[in-house]
Structure formats: structure tokens, C-alpha cells
C-alpha atoms as a PDB file:
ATOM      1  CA  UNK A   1     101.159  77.366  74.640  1.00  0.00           C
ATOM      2  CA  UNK A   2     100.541  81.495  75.074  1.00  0.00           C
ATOM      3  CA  UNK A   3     103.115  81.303  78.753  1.00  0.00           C
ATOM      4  CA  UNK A   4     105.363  78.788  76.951  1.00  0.00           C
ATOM      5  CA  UNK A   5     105.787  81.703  73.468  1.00  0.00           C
ATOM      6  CA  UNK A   6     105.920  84.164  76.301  1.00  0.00           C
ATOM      7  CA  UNK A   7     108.546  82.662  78.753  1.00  0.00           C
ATOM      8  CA  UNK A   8     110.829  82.263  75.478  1.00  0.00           C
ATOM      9  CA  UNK A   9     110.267  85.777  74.258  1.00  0.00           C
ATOM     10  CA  UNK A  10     111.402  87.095  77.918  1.00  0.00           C
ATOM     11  CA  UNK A  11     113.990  84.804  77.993  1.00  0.00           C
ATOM     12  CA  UNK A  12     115.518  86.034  74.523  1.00  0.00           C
ATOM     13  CA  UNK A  13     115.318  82.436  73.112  1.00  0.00           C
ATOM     14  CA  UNK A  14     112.480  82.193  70.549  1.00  0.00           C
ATOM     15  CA  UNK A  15     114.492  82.918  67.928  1.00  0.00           C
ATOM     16  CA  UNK A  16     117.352  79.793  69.014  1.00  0.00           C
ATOM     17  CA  UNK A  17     114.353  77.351  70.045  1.00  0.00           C
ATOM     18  CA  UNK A  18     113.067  76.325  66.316  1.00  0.00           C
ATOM     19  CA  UNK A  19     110.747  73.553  68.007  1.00  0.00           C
ATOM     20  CA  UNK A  20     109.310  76.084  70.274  1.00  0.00           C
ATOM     21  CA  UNK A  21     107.890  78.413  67.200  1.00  0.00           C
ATOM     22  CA  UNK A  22     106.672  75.579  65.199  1.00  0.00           C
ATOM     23  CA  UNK A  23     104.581  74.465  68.098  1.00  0.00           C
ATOM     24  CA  UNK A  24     103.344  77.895  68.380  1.00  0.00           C
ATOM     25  CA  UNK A  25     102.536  77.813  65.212  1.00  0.00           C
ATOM     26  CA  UNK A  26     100.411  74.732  65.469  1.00  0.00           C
ATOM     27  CA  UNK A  27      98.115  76.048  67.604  1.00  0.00           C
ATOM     28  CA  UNK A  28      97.888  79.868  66.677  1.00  0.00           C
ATOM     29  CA  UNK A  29      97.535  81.750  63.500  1.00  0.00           C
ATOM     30  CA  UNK A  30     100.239  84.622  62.381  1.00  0.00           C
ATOM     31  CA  UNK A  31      97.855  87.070  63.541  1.00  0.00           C
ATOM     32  CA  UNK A  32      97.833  85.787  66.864  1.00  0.00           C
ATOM     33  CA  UNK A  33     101.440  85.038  67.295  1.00  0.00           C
ATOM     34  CA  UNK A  34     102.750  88.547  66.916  1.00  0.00           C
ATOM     35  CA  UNK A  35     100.038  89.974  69.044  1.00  0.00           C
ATOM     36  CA  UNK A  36     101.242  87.739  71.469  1.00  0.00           C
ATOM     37  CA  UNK A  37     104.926  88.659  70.763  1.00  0.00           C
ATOM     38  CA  UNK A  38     104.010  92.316  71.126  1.00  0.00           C
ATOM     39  CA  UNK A  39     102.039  91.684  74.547  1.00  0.00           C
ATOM     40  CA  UNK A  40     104.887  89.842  75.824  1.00  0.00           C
ATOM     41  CA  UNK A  41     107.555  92.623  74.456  1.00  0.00           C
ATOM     42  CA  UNK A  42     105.512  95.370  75.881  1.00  0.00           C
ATOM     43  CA  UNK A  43     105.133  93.879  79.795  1.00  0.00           C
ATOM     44  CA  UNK A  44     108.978  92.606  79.521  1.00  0.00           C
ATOM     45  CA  UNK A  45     109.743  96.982  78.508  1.00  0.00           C
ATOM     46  CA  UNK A  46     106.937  98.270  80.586  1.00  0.00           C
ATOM     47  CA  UNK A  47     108.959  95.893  83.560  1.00  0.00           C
ATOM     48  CA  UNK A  48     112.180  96.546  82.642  1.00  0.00           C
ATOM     49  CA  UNK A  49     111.508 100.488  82.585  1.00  0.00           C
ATOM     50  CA  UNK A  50     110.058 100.781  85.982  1.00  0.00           C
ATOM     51  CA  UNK A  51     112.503  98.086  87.854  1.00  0.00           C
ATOM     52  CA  UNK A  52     115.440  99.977  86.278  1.00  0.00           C
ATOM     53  CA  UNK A  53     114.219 103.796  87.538  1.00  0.00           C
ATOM     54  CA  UNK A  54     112.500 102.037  90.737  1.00  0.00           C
ATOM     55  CA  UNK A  55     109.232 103.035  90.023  1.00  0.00           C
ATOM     56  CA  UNK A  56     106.772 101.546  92.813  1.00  0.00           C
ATOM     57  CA  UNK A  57     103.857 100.195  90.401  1.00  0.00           C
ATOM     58  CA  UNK A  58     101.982 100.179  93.650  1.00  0.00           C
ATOM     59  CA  UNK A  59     102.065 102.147  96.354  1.00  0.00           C
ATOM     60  CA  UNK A  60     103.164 100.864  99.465  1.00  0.00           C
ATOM     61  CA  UNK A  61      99.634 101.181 100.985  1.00  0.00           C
ATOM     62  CA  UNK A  62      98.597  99.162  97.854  1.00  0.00           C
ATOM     63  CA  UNK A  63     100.956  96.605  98.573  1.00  0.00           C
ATOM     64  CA  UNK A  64     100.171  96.376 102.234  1.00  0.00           C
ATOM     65  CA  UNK A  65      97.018  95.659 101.361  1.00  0.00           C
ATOM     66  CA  UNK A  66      97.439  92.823  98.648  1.00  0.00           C
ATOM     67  CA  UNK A  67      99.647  91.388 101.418  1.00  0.00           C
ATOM     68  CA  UNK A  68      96.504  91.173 104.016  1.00  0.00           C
ATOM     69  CA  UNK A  69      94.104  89.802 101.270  1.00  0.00           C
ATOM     70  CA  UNK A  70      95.185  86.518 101.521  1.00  0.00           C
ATOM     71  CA  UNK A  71      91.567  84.937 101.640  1.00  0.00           C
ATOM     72  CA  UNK A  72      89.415  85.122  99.212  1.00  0.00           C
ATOM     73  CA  UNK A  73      85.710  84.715  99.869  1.00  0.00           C
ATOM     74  CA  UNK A  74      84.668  82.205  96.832  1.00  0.00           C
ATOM     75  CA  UNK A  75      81.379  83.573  97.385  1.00  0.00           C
ATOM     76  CA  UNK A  76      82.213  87.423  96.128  1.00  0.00           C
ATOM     77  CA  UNK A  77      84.426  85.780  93.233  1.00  0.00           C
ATOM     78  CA  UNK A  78      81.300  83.602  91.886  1.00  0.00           C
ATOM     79  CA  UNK A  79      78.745  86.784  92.218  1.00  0.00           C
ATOM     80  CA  UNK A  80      81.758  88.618  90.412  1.00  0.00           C
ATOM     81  CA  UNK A  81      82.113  86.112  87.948  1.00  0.00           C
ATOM     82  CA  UNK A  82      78.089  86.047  87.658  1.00  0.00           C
ATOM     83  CA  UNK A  83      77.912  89.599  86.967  1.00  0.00           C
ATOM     84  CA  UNK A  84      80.947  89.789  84.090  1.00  0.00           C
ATOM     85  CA  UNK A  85      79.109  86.596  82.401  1.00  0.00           C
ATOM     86  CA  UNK A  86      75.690  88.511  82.746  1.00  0.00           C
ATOM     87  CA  UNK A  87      77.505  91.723  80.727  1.00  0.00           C
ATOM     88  CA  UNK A  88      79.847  89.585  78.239  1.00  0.00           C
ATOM     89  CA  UNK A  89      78.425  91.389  75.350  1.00  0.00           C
ATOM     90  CA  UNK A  90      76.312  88.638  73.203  1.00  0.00           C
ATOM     91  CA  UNK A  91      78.510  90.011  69.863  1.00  0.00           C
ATOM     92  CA  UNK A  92      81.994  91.070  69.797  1.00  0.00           C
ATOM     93  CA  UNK A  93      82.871  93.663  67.003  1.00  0.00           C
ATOM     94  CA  UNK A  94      85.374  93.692  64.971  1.00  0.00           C
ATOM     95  CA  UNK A  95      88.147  96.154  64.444  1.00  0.00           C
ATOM     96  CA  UNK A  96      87.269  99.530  63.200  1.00  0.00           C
ATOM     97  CA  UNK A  97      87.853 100.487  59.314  1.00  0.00           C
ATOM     98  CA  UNK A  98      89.453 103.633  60.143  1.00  0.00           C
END
């Protein structure tokens, strides 16, 4: 539901696609919908700004390199995985009061 809010707020048609913020709705509170609004708002300025001065957000060695990766050794990605599970803090706080 997140990439189907998103894809409309990129696309400029959340506001003409009632159905679309009603299901949104459904499944996420007010809080949660504009946070996801602004997330999606940010990435489509933070794209538009760099495609429209063609900033690289990678350099071309970078790139070059994501190109080679193309396999990915399931092994590393399950000790990765392991490790961010082992350090997922047991609490999550809440927001600051300041």
C-alpha cells in the first residue's frame, strides 16, 4: 500500500484518485500517511534536483562496479542479515521531547 501512496504522489495523482487515499487510509494512520507523503516528496525533489543539473549520484567507478555485482553470494546476505538481527536494538525509543 506504501509503493501504491508513493507511485501516486510521483505521479501527481493522489489528490484526483479519491479511492486511492481512502485505501491508504485503511491501512495507515494520519501520522503515517504524511510521513510517507514527505518521504516520497523528498526522493521525487532530491531526483528531480540532481537529474535536472546532471549530478552523477554515483561515480562512474561506483557504477561500474554495481554493474559487475550481479551475483550475490546468499551466504554473505544471511551472515549480514544475522548480524543486523543480532544488533536490532531490543527497545526502540521514542521521539525526543525537545
Amino acid at each position: 500500500m506504501a509503493i501504491l501512496w508513493a507511485e501516486h504522489v510521483t505521479l501527481n495523482t493522489a489528490k484526483e484518485e479519491n479511492g486511492v487515499f481512502e485505501q491508504v487510509r485503511d491501512v495507515f494512520s494520519e501520522e503515517e500517511i504524511i510521513e510517507l507523503t514527505l518521504m516520497s516528496g523528498f526522493f521525487n525533489l532530491f531526483n528531480r534536483f540532481t537529474d535536472s543539473l546532471h549530478i552523477p549520484v554515483e561515480s562512474g567507478d561506483e557504477v561500474a562496479k554495481i554493474k559487475r555485482s550481479v551475483h550475490l553470494d546468499p551466504e554473505k546476505v544471511r551472515g549480514y542479515l544475522a548480524t543486523m538481527v543480532e544488533q536490532w536494538p531490543k527497545v526502540i525509543p521514542g521521539p525526543n521531547e525537545d
